[in-house]
Every structure is written in C-alpha cells, then in structure tokens.
Protein backbone atom coordinates (compact mmCIF):
# COMPACT_ATOMS: atom_id res chain seq x y z
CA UNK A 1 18.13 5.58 13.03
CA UNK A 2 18.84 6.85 9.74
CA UNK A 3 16.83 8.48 6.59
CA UNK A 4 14.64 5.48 6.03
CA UNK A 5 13.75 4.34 2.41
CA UNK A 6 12.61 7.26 -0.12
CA UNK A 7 9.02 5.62 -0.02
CA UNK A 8 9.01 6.74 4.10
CA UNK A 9 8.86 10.37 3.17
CA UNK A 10 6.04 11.96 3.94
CA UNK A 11 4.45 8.60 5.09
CA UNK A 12 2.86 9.64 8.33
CA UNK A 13 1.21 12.12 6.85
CA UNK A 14 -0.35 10.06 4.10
CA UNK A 15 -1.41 7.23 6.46
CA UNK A 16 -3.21 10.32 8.54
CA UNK A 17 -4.83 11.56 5.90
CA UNK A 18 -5.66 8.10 3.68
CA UNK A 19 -5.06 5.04 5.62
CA UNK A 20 -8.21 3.56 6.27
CA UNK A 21 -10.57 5.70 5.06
CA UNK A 22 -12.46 3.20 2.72
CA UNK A 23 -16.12 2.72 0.99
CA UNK A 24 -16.09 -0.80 0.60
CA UNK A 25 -16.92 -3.42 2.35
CA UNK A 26 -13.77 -5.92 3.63
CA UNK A 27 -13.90 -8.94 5.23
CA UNK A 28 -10.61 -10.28 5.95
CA UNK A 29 -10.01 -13.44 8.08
CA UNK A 30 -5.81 -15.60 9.07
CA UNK A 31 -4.96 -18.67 10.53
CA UNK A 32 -2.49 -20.44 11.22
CA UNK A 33 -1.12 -23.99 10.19
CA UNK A 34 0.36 -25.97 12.83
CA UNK A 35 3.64 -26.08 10.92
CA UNK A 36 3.35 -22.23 11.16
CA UNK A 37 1.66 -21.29 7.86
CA UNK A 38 -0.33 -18.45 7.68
CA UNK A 39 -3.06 -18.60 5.74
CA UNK A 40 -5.29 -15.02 4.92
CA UNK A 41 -8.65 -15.17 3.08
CA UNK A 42 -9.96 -12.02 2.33
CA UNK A 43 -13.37 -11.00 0.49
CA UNK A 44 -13.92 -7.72 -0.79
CA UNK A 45 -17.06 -5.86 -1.49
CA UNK A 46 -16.95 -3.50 -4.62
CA UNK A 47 -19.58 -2.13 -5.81
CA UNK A 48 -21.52 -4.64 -7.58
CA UNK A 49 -18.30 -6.76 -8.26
CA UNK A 50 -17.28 -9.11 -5.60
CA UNK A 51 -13.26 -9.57 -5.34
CA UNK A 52 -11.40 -12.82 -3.57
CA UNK A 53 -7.98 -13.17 -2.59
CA UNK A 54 -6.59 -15.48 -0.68
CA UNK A 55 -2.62 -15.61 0.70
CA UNK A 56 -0.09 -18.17 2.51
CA UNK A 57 3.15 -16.86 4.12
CA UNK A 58 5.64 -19.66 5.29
CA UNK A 59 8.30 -18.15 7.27
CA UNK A 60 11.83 -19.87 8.33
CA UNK A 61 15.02 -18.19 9.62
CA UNK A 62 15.57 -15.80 6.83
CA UNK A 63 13.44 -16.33 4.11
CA UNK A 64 10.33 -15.62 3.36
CA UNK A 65 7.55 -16.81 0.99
CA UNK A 66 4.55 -15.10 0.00
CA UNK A 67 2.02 -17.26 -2.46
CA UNK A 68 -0.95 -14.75 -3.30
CA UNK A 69 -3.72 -15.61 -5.75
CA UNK A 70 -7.02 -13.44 -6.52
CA UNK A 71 -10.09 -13.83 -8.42
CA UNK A 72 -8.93 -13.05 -11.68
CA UNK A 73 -6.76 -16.14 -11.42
CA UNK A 74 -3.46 -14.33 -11.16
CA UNK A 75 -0.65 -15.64 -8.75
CA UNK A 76 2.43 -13.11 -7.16
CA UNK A 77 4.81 -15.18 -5.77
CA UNK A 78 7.56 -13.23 -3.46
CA UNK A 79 10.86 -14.81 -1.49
CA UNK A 80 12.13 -12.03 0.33
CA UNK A 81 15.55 -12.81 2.41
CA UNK A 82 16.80 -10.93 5.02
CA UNK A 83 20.37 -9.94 6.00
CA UNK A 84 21.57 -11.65 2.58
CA UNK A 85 25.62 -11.53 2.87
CA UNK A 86 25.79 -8.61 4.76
CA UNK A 87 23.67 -6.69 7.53
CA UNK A 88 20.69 -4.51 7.14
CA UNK A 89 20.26 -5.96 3.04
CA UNK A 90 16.94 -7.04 2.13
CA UNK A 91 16.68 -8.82 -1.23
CA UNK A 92 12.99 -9.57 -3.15
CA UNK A 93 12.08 -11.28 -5.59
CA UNK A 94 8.95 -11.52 -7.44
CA UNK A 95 6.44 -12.83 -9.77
CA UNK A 96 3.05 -13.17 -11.08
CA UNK A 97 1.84 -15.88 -13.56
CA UNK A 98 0.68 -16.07 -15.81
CA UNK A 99 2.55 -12.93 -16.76
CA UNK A 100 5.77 -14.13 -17.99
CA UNK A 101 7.50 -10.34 -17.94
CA UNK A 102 6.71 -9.43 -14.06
CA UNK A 103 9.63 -11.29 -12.05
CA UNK A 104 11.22 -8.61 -10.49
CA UNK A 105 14.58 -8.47 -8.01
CA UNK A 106 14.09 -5.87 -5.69
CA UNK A 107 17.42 -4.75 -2.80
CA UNK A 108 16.57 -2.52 -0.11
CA UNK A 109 19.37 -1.61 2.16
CA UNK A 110 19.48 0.28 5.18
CA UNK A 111 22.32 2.44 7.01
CA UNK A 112 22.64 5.07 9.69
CA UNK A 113 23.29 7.63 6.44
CA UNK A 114 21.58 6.56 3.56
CA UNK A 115 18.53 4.12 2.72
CA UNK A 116 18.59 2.54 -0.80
CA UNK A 117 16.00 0.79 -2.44
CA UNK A 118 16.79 -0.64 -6.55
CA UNK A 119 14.92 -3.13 -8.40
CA UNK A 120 15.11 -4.81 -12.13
CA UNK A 121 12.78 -6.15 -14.37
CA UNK A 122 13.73 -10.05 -14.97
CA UNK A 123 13.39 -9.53 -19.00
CA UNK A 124 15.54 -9.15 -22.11
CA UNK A 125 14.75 -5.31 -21.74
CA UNK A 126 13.94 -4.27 -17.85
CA UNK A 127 12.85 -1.27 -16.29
CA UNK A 128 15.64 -0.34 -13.67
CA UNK A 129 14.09 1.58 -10.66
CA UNK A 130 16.40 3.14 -8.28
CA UNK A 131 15.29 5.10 -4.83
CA UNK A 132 17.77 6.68 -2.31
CA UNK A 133 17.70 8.68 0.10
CA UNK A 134 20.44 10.03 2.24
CA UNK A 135 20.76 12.24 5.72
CA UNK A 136 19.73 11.28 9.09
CA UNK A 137 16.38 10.66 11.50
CA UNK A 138 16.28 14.25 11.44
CA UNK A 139 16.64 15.45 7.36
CA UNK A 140 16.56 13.66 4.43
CA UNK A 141 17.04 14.42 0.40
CA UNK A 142 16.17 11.25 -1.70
CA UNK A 143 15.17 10.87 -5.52
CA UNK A 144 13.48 8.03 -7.42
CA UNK A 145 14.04 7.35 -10.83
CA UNK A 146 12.71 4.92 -13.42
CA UNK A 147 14.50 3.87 -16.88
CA UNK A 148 12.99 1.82 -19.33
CA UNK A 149 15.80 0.33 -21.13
CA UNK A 150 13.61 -0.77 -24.33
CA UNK A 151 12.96 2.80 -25.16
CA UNK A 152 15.86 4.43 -23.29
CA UNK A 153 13.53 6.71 -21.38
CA UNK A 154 12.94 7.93 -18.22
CA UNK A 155 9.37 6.33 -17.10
CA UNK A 156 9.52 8.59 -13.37
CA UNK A 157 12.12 10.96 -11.90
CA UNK A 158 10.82 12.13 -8.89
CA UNK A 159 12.50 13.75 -5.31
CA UNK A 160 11.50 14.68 -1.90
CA UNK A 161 12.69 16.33 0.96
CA UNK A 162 11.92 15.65 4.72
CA UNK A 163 12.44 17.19 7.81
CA UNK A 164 11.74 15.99 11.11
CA UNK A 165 11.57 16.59 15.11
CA UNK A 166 10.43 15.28 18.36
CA UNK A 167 6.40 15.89 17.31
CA UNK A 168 6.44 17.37 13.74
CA UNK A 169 7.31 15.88 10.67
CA UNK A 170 7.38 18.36 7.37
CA UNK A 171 8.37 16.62 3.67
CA UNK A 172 7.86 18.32 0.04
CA UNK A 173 7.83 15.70 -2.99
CA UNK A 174 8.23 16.49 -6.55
CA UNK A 175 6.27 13.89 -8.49
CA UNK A 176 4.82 12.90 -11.72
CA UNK A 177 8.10 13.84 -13.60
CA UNK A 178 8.17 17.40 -11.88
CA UNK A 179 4.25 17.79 -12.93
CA UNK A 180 3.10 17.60 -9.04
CA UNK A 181 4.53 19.32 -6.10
CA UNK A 182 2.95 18.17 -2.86
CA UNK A 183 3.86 19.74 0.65
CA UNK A 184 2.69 17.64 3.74
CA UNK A 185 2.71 18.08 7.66
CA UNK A 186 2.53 15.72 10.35
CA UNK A 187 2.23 17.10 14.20
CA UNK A 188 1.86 14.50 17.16
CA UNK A 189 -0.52 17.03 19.57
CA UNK A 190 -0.73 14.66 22.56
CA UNK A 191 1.01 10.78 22.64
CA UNK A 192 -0.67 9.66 25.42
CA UNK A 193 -4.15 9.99 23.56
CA UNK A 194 -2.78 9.40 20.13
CA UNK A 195 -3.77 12.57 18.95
CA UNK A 196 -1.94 14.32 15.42
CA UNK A 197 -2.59 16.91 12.57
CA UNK A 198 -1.94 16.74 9.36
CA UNK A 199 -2.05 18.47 6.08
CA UNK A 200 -1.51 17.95 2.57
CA UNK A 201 -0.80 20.73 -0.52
CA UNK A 202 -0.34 19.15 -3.90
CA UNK A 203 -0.23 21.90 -6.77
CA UNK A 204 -0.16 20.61 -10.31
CA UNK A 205 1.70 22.68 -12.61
CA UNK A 206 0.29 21.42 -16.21
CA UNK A 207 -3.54 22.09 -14.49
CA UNK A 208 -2.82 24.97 -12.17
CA UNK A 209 -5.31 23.08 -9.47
CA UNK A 210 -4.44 23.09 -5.88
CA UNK A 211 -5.56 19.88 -3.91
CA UNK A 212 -5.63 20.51 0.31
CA UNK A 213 -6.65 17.97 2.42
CA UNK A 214 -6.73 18.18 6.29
CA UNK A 215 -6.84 15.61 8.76
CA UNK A 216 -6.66 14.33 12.44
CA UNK A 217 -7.04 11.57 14.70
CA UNK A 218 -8.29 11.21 18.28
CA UNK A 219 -7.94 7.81 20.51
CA UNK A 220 -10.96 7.64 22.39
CA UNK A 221 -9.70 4.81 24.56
CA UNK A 222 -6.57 2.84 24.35
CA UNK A 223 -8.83 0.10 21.60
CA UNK A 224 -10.65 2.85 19.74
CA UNK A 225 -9.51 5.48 17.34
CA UNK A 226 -11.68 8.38 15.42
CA UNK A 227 -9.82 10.08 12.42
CA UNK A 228 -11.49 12.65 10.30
CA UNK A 229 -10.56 14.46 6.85
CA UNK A 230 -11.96 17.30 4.40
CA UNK A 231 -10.53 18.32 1.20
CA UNK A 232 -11.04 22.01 -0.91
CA UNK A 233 -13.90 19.89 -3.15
CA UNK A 234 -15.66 19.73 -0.40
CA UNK A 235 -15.21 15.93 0.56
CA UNK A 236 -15.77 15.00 3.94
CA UNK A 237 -14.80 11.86 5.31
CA UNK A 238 -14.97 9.74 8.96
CA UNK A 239 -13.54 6.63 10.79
CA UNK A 240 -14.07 4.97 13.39
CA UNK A 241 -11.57 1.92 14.44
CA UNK A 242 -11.70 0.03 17.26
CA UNK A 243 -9.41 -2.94 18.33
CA UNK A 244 -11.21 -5.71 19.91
CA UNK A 245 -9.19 -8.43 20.12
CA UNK A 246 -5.22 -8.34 20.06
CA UNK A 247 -5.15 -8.96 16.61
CA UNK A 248 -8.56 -8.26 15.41
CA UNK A 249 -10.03 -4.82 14.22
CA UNK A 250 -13.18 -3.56 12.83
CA UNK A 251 -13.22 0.29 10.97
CA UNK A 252 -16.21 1.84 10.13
CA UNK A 253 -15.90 4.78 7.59
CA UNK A 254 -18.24 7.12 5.76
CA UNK A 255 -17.57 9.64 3.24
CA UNK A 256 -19.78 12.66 2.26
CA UNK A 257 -19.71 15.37 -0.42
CA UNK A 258 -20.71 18.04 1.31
CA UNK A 259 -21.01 20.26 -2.06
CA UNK A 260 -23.73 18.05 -3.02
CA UNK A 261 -25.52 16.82 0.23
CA UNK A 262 -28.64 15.36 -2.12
CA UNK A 263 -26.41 12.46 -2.94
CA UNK A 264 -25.82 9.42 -0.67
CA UNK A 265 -22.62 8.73 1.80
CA UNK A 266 -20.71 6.28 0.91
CA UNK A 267 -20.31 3.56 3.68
CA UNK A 268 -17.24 1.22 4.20
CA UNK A 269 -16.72 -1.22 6.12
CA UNK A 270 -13.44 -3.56 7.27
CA UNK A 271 -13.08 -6.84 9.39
CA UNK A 272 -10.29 -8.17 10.16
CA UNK A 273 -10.15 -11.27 12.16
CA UNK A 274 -6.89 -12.45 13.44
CA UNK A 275 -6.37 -15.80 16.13
C-alpha cells in the first residue's frame, strides 16, 4: 500500500465529520439493463427547487463510460480506462455539453512510493492541475497545484501532510493558496462496532477565525449506523443510517443551531434503492 492520491489525505476524517450529514431530501433509485447497463435516476429535494439527474454506466473489460445529464440540460460524459499501457495508470477523460471548454484528460497513477494525479484542460489555453503525493501507508507529503496558462498564474497551490497507524490517522493541509490551515484526526475506538473520533481545526489566516468541528460514529447493529457532529457556532447535527437491503440504504439526518433553538431543524432525508 502506498501514499494514496493527494485528495486521500485527511479523507477519513472528512467523511466522519461530513459524509452524509444532509438537509435535503434524496431519492435515488439503479437498475440494471440486461446487457449490463446501469441506469441511476435520482430526484433531489431543495428547498423549493426540485433537481433531476439521471446517469447510465456501461462497463466492458477496461473502459468505462459514464453518460450523466441533469435538469438544467447539461450532459458530462466520462471514459475512464484502466491499466492503460502500463499497470496501476488510470486515464479520464471528460466532458460536458454544451460547454465547449470543459473536456478534460485526467491520469492518476498509483505506486508503492508515490500517488500522482495530473489533468489538462482540452482548450487552446488549459488549466494544468497537478497532485502528488509521495511516502508510504504510514506518512505522506503531497502538494497540489493549479496553473492557468491564459494568464500565467497560479489558480491553487496547496500541500498536506499525513500520518498514519494501526487506529489513528493525523493529516494537516494548507489550502486556499496558504490562506487556510486545517488540522484533522481520525481514531478507530472499537472495529468490531464501527466506532471512531474525529476532529477538525481549520484557522484562516486573512480572518483570524478558528472553525472546530467534532464528530463520531457508533454501529448500533451490523445494518445501522448513528454519527453525530458539533461545531464552535454552535451547530449540532445527527444521522441515522441503516442498511436494509444489500444494496439499499436509507439516512435520516437533522441539524440544529443550538445558539438559536427558536429556529427550526433542518431535516434530510436519503433513499437509495439498489436491485
């Protein structure tokens, strides 16, 4: 096992504390062709707004083909093809119409030392986006940078750090061009009942405002998880997940500002049906 990609740092922390935790309502529903399409229709809830989307993934040695198309009649297309001349390469590319400037070819590439992840823009002018990371299972340095080659300047530059054991993961990320330094834990209490910590410290230095968030997560049986959260603002939120079919899941969630009780929760709800 090596670093990972740079986007894995700090990732089971974040999927602790955010993963989730919604206030919408979701209704999400697959099946499957009998020349092994898979077709997923899903319908959120917003507000007052109502948002479709509906996706087909074809699948055949290799390659892979995502067709995606939402209510506000955009399409992303993505082939992605694995193991493409060489072991452990991932290539991607991408596009949405009717945007004519989003293709995209994305290469991720994993080894024992180093995880790399690079993509370009498929214009006369791209961004270039390269994340690496390099180490082992147990530490790892990476960076992510973005160039806009229009302009000639750097769009992100960020870098993290990660550090991991049997039950405890620690990672500190320098983001929004060295603006935002977050520090994260992640501790696995028990594995046989699922349960973990986590923590989050993000400290902007053009505000001077900290941001801490804790979280956990309980498995009440093997089918049903509870996860809770509270920030410094005083944000409490809840979740309750519960597998009910092999592929199926329902998540309940509710989030409360417990600085200002007078106001109402906010309720969310997900469904997602699976054959």
């Amino acid at each position: 096992m090596g670093p990972g990609l740079y986007a894995d740092i700090g990732k089971k922390a974040r999927d602790l504390l955010y993963k989730d935790f919604l206030t919408d309502q979701k209704f999400t529903v697959t099946t499957y062709t009998a020349n092994g399409v898979a077709i997923t229709a899903t319908g959120t809830k917003r507000n007052d707004y109502i948002l479709g989307e509906l996706q087909s993934r074809l699948k055949s040695k290799n390659v892979t083909v995502d067709l995606k198309a939402n209510s506000e009649s955009n399409v992303l297309t993505t082939f992605t093809i694995d193991e493409l001349g060489t072991p452990d390469l991932k290539t991607i590319i991408s596009f949405v119409l009717p945007d004519q400037k989003s293709g995209k070819v994305e290469l991720q590439y994993l080894h024992d030392y180093t995880g790399i992840n690079a993509s370009l823009g498929l214009t006369a002018n791209p961004v270039v986006n390269f994340a690496g990371t390099i180490g082992s299972n147990k530490l790892a340095v990476g960076a992510d940078v973005s160039l806009d080659t229009a302009t000639g300047n750097f769009t992100k530059y960020n870098a993290a750090l990660s550090i991991t054991n049997a039950d405890l993961i620690a990672s500190l990320n320098l983001s929004n061009k060295g603006d935002n330094l977050t520090a994260s834990y992640y501790h696995l209490v028990s594995p046989l009942t699922s349960t973990a910590v986590g923590a989050e410290l993000t400290h902007s230095f053009s505000t001077n405002e900290n941001t801490l968030t804790f979280g956990t997560q309980y498995a009440l049986d093997p089918l049903t998880t509870v996860k809770a959260r509270f920030n410094n603002y005083g944000k409490a939120s809840a979740l309750i997940q519960h597998l009910w079919s092999p592929k199926s899941l329902v998540t309940l969630s509710a989030e409360v500002d417990t600085k200002a009780i007078e106001k109402s929760s906010k309720v969310g709800l997900s469904l997602l049906l699976k054959p």
